[in-house]
C-alpha atoms as a PDB file:
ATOM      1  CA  UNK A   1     -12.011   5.812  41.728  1.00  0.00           C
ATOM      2  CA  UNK A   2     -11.548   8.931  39.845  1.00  0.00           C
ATOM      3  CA  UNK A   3      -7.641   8.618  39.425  1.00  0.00           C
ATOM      4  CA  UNK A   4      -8.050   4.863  38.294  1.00  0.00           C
ATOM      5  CA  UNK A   5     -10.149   6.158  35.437  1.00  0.00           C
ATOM      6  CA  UNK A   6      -7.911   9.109  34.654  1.00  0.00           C
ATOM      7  CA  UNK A   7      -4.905   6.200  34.663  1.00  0.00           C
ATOM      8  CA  UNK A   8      -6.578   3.759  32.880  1.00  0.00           C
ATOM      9  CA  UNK A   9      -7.566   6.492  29.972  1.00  0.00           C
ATOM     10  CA  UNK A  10      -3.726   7.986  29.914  1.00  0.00           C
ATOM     11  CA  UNK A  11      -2.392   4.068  29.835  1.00  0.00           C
ATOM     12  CA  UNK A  12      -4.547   3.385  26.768  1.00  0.00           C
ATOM     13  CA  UNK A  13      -4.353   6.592  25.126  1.00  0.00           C
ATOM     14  CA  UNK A  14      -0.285   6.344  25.014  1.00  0.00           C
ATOM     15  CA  UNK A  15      -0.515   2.252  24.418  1.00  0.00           C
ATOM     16  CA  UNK A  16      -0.142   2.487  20.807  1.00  0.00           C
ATOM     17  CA  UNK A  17       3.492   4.582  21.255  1.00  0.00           C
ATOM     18  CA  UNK A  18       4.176   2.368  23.338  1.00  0.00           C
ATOM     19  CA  UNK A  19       3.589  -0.965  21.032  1.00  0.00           C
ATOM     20  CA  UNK A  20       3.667   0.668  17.632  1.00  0.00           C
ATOM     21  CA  UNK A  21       0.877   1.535  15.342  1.00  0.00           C
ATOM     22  CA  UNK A  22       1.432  -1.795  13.062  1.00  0.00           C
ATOM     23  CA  UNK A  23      -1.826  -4.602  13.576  1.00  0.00           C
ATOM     24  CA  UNK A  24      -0.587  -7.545  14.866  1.00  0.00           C
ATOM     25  CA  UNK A  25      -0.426 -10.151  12.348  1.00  0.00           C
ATOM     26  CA  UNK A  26      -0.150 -14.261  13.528  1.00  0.00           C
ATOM     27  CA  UNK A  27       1.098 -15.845  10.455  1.00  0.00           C
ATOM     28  CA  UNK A  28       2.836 -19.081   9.951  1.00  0.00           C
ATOM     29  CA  UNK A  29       6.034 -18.887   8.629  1.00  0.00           C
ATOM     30  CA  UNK A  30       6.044 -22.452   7.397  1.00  0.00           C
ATOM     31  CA  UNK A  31       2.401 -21.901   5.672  1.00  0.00           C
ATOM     32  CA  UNK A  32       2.258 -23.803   1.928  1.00  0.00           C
ATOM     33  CA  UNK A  33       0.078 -23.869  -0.483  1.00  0.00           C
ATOM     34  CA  UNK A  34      -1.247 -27.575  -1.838  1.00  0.00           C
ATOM     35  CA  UNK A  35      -2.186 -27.706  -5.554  1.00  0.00           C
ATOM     36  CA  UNK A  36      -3.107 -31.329  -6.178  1.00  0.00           C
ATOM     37  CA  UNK A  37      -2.288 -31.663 -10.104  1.00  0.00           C
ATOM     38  CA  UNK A  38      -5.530 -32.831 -12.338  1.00  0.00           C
ATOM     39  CA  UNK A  39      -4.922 -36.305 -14.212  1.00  0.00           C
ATOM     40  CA  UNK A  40      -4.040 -36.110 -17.195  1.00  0.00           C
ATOM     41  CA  UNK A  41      -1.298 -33.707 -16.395  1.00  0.00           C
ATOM     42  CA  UNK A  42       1.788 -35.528 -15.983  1.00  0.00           C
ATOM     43  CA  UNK A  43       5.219 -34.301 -14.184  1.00  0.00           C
ATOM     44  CA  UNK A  44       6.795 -32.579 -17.135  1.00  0.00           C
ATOM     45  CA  UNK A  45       3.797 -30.495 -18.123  1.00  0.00           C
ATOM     46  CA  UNK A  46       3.230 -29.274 -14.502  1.00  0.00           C
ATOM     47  CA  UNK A  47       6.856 -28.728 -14.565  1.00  0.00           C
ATOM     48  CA  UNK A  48       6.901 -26.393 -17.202  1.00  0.00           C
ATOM     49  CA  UNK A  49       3.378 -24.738 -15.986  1.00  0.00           C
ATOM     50  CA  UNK A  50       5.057 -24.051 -12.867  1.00  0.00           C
ATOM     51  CA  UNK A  51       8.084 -22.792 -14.152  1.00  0.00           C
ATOM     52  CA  UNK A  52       6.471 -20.929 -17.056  1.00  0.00           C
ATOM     53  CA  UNK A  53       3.943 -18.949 -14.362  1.00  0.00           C
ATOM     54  CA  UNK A  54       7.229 -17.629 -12.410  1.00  0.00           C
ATOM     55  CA  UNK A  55       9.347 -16.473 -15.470  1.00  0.00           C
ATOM     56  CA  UNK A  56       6.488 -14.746 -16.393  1.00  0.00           C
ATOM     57  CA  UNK A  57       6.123 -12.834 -13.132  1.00  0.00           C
ATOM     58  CA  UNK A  58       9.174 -11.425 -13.865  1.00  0.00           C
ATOM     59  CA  UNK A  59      10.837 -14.131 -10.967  1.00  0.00           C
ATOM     60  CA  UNK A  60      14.752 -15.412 -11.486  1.00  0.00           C
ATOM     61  CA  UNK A  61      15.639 -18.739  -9.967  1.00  0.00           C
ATOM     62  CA  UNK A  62      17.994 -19.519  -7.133  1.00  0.00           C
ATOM     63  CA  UNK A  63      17.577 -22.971  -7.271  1.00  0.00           C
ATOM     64  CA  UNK A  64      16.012 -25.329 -10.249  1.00  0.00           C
ATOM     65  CA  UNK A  65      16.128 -28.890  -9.929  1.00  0.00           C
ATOM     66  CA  UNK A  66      13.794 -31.269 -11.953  1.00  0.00           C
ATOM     67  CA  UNK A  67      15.250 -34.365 -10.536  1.00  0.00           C
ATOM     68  CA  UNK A  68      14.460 -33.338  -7.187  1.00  0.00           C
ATOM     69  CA  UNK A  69      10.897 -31.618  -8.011  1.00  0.00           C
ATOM     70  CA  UNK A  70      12.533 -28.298  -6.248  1.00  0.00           C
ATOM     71  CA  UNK A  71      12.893 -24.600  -7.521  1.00  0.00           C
ATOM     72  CA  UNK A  72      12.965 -21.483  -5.250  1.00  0.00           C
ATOM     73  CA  UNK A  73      12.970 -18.197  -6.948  1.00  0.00           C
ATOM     74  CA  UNK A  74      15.598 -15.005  -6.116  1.00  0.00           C
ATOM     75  CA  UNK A  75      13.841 -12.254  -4.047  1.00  0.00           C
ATOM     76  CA  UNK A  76      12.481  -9.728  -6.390  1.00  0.00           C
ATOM     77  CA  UNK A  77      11.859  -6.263  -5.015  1.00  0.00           C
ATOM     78  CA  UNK A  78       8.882  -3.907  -5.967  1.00  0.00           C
ATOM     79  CA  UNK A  79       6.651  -1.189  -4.935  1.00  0.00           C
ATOM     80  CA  UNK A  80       2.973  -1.477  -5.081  1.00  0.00           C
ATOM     81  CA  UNK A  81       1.721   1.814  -4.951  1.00  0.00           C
ATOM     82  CA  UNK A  82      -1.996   0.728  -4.835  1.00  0.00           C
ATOM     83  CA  UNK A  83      -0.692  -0.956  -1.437  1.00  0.00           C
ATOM     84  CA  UNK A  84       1.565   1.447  -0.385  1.00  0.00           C
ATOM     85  CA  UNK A  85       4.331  -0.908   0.618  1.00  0.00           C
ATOM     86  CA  UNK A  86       7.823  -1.915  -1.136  1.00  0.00           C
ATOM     87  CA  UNK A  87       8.093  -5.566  -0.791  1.00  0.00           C
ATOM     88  CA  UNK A  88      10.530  -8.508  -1.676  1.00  0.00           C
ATOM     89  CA  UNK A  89       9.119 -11.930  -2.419  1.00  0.00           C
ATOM     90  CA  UNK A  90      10.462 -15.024  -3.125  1.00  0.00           C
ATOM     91  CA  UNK A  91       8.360 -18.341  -4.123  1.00  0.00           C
ATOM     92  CA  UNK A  92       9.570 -21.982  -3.022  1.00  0.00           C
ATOM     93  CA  UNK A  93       8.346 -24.734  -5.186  1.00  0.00           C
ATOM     94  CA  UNK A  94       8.519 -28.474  -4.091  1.00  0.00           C
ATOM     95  CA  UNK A  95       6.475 -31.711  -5.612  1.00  0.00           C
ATOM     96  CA  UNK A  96       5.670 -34.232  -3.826  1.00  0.00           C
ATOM     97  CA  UNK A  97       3.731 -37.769  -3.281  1.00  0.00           C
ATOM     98  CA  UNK A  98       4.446 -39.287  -6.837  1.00  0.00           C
ATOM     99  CA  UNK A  99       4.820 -35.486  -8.129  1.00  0.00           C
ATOM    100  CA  UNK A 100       1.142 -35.250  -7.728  1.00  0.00           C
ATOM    101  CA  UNK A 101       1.200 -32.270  -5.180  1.00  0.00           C
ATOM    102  CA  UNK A 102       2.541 -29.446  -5.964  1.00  0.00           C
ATOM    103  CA  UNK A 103       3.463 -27.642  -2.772  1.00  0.00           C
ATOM    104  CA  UNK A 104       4.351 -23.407  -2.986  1.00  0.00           C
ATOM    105  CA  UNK A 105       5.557 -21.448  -0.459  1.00  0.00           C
ATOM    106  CA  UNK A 106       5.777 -17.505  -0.410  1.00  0.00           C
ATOM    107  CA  UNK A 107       7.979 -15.537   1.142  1.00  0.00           C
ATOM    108  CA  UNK A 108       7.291 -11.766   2.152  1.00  0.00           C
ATOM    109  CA  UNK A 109       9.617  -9.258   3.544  1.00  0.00           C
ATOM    110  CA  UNK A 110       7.963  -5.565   3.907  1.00  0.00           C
ATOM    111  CA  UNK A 111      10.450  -3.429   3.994  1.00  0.00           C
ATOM    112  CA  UNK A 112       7.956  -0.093   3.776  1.00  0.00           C
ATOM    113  CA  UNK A 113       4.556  -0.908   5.075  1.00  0.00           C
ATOM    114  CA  UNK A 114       2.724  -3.854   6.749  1.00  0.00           C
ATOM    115  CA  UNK A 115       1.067  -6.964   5.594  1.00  0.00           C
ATOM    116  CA  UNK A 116      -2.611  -6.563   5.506  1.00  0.00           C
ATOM    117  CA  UNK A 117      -3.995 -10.215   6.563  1.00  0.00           C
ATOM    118  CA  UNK A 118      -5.616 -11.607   4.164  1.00  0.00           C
ATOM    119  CA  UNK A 119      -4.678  -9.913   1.093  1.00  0.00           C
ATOM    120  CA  UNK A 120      -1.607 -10.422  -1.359  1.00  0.00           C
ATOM    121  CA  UNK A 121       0.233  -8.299  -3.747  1.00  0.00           C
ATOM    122  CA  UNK A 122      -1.442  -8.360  -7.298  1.00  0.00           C
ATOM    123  CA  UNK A 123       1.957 -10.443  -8.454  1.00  0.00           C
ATOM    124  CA  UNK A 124       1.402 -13.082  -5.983  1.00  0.00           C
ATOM    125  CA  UNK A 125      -2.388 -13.189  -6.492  1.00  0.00           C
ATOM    126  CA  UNK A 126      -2.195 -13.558 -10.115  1.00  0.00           C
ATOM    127  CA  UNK A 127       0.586 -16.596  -9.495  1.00  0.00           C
ATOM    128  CA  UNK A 128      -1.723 -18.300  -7.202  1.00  0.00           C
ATOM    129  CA  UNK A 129      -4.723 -17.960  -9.541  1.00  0.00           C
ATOM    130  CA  UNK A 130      -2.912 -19.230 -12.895  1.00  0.00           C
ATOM    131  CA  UNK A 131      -1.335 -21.903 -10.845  1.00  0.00           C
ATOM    132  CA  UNK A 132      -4.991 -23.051  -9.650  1.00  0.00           C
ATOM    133  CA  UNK A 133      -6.441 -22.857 -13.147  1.00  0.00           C
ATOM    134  CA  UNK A 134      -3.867 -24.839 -14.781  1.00  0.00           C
ATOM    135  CA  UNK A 135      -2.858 -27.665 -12.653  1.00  0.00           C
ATOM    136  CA  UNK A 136      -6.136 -28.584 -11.225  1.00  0.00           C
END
């Protein structure tokens, strides 16, 4: 009995060299975010509000088509200290049904540090908030 404690202890007490200190984090890699836009807002303005909330996040785009209701921003690299990580992002935007919904996807890749769950970088944050206050 005593060396199946003594083994269980030593197991656990090397299990995190073993696996890695990082948390394990279940996300869903095809996770989007569903803005439904408010009447009275018609295609072109949410366009622009969409477009307009990106360039001013300091975001490039890879791909911008109107016709299609499609953009998807470059990765843009940064370090947020507060966070301690260095990060690249990059934000897919599609509308859909009628150009009612406006569907946003974010990409992360941490290259130092970890994802906490449940918490974004300020740059992403503020997107999400400005595009909730002006297209619902």
């Amino acid at each position: 009995m005593k060396y199946l404690v003594r083994l269980s202890f030593a197991v656990l007490l090397f299990l995190p060299f073993i696996n890695g200190c990082q948390p394990i984090v279940s996300e869903n890699e095809n996770n989007w975010i569903t803005y439904e836009v408010r009447d009275g807002l018609d295609y072109n303005e949410a366009w622009r509000v969409v477009v307009d909330a990106l360039l001013t996040r300091g975001y490039q785009f890879e791909t911008l088509s109107k016709d299609d209701g499609y953009m998807k921003s470059e990765w843009l690299h940064e370090t947020v200290e507060s966070q301690g990580v260095e990060i690249r992002t990059r934000i897919s935007v599609k509308f859909t049904y009628g150009r009612r919904t406006v569907r946003v996807k974010v990409d992360e890749d941490y290259l130092i540090g970890y994802k906490e769950p449940g918490v974004d970088i300020p740059r992403v944050a503020d997107l999400k908030v400005e595009l909730r206050d002006r297209l619902l």
